[in-house]
PDB file of N, CA and C in Angstrom:
ATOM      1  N   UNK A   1      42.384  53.541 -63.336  1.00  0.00           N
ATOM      2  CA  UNK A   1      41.080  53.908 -62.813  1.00  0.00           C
ATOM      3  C   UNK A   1      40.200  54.333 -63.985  1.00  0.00           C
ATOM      4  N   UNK A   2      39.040  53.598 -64.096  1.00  0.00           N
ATOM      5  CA  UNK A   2      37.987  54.218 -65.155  1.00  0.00           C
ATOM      6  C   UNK A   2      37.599  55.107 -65.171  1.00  0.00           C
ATOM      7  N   UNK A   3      37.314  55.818 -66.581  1.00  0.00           N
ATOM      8  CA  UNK A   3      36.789  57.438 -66.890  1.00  0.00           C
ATOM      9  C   UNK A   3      35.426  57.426 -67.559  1.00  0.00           C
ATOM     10  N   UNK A   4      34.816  57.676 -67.002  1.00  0.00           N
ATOM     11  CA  UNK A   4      33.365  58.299 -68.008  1.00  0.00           C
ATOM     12  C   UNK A   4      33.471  58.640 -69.467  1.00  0.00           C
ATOM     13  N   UNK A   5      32.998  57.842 -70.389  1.00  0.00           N
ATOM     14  CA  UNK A   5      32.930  58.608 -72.115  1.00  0.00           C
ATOM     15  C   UNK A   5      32.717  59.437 -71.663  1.00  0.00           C
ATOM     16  N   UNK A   6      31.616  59.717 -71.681  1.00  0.00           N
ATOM     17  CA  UNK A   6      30.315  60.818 -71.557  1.00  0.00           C
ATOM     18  C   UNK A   6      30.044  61.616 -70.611  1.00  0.00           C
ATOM     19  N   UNK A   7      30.021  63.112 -71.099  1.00  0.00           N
ATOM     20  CA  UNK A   7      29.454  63.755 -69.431  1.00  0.00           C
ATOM     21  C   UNK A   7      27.799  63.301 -69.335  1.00  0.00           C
ATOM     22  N   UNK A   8      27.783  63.076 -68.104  1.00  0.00           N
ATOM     23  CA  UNK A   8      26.327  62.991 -67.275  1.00  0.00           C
ATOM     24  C   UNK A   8      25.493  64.381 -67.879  1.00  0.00           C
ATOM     25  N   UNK A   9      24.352  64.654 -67.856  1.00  0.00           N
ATOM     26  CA  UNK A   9      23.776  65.381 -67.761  1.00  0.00           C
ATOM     27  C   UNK A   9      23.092  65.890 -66.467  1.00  0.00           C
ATOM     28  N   UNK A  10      22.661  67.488 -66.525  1.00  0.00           N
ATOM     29  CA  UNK A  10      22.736  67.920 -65.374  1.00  0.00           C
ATOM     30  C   UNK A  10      21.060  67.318 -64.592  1.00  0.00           C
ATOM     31  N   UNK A  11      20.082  66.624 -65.718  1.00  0.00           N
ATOM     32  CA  UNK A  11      19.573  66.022 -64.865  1.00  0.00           C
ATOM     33  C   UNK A  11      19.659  64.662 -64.345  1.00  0.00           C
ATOM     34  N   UNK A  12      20.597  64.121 -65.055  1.00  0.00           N
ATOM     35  CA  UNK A  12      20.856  62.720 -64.333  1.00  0.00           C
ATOM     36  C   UNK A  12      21.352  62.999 -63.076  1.00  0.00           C
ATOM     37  N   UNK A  13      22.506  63.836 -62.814  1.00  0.00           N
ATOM     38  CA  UNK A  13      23.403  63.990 -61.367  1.00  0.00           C
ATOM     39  C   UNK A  13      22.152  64.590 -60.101  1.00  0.00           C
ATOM     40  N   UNK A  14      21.315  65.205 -61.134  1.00  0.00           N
ATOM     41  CA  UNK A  14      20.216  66.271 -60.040  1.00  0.00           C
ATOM     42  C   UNK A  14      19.316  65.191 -59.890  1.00  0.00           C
ATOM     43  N   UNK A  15      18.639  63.535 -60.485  1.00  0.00           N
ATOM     44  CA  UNK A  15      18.414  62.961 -59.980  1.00  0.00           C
ATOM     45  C   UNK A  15      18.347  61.833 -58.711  1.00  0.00           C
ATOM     46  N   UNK A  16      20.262  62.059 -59.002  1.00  0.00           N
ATOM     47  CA  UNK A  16      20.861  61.057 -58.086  1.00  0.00           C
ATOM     48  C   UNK A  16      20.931  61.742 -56.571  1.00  0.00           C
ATOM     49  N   UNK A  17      20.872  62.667 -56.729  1.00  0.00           N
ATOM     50  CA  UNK A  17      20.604  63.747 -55.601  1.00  0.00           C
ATOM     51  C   UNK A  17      19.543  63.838 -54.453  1.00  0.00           C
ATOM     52  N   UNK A  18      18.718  63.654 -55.288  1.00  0.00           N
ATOM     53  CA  UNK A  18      17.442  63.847 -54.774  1.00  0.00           C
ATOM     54  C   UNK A  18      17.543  63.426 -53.378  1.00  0.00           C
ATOM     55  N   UNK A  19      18.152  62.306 -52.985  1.00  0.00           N
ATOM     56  CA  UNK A  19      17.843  61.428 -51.470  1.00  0.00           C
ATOM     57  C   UNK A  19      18.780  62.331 -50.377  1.00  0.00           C
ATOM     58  N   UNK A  20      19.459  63.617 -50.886  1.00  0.00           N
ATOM     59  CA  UNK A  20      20.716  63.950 -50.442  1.00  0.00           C
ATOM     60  C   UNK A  20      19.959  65.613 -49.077  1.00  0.00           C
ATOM     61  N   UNK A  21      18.693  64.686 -48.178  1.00  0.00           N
ATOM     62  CA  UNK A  21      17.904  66.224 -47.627  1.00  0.00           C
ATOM     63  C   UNK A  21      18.635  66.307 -46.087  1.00  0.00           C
ATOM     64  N   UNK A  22      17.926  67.515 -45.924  1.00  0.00           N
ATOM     65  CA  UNK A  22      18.349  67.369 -44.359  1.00  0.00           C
ATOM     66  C   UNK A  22      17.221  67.219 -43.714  1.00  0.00           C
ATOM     67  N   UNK A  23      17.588  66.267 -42.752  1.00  0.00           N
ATOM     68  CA  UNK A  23      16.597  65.720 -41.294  1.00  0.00           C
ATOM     69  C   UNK A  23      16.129  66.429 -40.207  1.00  0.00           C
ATOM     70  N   UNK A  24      15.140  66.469 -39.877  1.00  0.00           N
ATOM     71  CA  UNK A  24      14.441  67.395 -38.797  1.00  0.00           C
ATOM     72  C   UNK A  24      15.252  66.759 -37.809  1.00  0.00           C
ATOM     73  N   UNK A  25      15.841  67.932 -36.791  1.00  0.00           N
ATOM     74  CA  UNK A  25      16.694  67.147 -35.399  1.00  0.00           C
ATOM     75  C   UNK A  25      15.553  66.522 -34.330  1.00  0.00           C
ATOM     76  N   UNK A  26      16.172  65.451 -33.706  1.00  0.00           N
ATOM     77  CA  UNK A  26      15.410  65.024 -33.208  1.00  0.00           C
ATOM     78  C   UNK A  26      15.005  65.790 -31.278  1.00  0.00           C
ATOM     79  N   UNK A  27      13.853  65.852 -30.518  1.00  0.00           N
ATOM     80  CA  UNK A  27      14.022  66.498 -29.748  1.00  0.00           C
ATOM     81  C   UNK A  27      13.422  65.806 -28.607  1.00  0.00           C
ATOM     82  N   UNK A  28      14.234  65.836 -27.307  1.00  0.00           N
ATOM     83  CA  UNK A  28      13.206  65.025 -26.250  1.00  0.00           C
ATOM     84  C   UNK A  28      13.050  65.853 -24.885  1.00  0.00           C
ATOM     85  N   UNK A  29      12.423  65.691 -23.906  1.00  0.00           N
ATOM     86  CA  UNK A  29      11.576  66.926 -23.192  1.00  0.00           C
ATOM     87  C   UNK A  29      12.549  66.162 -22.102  1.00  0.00           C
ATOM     88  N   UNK A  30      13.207  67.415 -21.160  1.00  0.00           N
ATOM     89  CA  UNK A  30      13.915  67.243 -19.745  1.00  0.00           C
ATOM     90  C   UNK A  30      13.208  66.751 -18.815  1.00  0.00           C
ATOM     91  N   UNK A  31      13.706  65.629 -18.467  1.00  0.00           N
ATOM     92  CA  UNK A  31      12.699  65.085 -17.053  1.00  0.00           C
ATOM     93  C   UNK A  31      12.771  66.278 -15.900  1.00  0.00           C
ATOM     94  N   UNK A  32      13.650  67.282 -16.038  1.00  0.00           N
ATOM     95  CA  UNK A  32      13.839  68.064 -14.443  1.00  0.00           C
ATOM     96  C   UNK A  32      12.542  69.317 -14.689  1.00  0.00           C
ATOM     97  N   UNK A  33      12.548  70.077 -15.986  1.00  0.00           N
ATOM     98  CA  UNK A  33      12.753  71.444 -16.329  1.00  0.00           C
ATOM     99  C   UNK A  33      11.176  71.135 -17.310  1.00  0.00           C
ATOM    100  N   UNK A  34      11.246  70.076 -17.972  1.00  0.00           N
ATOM    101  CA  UNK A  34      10.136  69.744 -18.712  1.00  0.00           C
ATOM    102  C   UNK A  34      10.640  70.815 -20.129  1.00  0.00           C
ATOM    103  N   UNK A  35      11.496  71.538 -20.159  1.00  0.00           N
ATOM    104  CA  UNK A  35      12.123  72.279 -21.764  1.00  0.00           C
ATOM    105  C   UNK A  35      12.219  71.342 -22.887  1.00  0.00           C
ATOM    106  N   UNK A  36      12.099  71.226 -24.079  1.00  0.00           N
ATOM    107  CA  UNK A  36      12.471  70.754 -25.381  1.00  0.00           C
ATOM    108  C   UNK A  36      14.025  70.649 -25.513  1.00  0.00           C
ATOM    109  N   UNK A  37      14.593  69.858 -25.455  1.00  0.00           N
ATOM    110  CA  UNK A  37      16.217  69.877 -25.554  1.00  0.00           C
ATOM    111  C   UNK A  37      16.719  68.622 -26.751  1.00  0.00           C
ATOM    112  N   UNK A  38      17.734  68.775 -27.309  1.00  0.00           N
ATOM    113  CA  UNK A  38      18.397  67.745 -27.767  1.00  0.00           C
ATOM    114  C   UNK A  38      19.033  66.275 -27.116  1.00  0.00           C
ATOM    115  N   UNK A  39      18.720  65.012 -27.207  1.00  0.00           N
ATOM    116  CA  UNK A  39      18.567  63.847 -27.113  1.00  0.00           C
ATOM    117  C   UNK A  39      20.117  63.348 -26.248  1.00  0.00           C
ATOM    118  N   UNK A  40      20.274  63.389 -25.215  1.00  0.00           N
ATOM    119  CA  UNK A  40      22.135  62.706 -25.218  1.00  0.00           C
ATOM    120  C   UNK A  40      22.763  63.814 -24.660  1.00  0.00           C
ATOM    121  N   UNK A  41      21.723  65.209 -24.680  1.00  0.00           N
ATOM    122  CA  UNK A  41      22.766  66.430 -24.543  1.00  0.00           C
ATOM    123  C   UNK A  41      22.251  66.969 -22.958  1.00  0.00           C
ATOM    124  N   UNK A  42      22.996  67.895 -22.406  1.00  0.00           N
ATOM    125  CA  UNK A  42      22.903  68.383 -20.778  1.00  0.00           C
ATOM    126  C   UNK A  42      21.745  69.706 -21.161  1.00  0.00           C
ATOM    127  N   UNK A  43      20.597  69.493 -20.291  1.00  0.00           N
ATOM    128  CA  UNK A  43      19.891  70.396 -20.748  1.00  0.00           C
ATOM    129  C   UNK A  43      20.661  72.080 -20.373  1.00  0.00           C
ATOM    130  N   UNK A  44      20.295  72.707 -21.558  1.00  0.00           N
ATOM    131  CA  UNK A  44      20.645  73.937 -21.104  1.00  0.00           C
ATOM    132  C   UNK A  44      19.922  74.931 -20.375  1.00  0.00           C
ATOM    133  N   UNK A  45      18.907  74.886 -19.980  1.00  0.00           N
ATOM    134  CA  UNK A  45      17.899  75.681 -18.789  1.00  0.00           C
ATOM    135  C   UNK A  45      18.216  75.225 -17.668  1.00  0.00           C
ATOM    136  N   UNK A  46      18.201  73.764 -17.437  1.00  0.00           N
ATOM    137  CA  UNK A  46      18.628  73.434 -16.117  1.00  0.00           C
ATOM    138  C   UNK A  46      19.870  72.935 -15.403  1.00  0.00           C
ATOM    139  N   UNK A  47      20.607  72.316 -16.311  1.00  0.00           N
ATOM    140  CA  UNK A  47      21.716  71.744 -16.250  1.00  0.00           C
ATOM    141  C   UNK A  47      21.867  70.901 -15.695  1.00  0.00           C
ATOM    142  N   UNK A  48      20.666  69.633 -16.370  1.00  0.00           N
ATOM    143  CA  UNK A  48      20.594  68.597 -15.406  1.00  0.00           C
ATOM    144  C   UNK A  48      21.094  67.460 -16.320  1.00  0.00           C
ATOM    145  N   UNK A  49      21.469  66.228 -16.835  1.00  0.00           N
ATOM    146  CA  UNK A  49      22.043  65.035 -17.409  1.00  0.00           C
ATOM    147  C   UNK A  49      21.845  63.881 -16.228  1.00  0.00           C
ATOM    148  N   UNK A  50      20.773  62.851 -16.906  1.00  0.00           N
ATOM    149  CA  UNK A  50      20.417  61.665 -16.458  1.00  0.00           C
ATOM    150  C   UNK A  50      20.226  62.100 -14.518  1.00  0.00           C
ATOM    151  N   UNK A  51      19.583  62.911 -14.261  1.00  0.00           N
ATOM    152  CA  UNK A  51      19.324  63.264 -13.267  1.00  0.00           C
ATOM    153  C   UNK A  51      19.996  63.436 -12.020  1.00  0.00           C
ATOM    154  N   UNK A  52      21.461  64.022 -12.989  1.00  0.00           N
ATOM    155  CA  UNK A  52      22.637  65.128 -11.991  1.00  0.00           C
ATOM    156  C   UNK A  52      22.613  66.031 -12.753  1.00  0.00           C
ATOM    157  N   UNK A  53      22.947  67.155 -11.622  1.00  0.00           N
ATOM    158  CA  UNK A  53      22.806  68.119 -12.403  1.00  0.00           C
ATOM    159  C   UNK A  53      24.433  68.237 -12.836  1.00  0.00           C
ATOM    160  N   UNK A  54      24.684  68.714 -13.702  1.00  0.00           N
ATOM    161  CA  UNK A  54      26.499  68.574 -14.237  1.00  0.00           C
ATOM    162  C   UNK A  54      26.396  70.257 -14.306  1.00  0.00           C
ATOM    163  N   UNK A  55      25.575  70.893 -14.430  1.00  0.00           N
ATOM    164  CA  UNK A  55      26.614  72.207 -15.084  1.00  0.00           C
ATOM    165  C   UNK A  55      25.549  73.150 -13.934  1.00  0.00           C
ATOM    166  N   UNK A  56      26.128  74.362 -13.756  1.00  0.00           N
ATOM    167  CA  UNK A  56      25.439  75.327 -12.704  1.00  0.00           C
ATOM    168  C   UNK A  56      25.240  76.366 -12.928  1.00  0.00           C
ATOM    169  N   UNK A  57      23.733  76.307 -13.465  1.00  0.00           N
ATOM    170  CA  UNK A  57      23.201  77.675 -14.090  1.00  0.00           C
ATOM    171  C   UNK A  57      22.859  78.992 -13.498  1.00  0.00           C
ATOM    172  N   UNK A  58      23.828  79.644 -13.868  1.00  0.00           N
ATOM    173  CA  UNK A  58      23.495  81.200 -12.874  1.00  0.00           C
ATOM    174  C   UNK A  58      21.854  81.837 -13.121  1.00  0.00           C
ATOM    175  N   UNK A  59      21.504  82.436 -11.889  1.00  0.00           N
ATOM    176  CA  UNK A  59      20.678  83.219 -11.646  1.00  0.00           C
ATOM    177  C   UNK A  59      18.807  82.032 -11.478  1.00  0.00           C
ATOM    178  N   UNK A  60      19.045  80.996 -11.309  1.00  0.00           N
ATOM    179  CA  UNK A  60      17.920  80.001 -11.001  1.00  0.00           C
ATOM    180  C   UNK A  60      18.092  79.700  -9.471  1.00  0.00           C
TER     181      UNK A  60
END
């Protein structure tokens, strides 16, 4: 397996980096509740998923 002569310098590696960010999550609004929730996921205010409700939120 090949070895590097040379060490890199610390701005070459901090260049290669650069592309390495974190992504704003993405967010989509509950058809039941109208809340901001995550995409795929069971809303948590209402506990509704693709328009059953799956989970049973106390005190609503």
């Amino acid at each position: 397996m090949p070895l590097p002569k040379r060490r890199h310098s610390k701005t070459r590696g901090r260049k290669r980096r650069t592309h390495y960010k974190m992504a704003v999550p993405t967010r989509s609004i509950c058809p039941q509740c109208r809340e901001v929730k995550m995409p795929h996921q069971v809303c948590l205010k209402c506990g509704y998923y693709k328009g059953r409700e799956v989970i049973a939120i106390e005190g609503e």
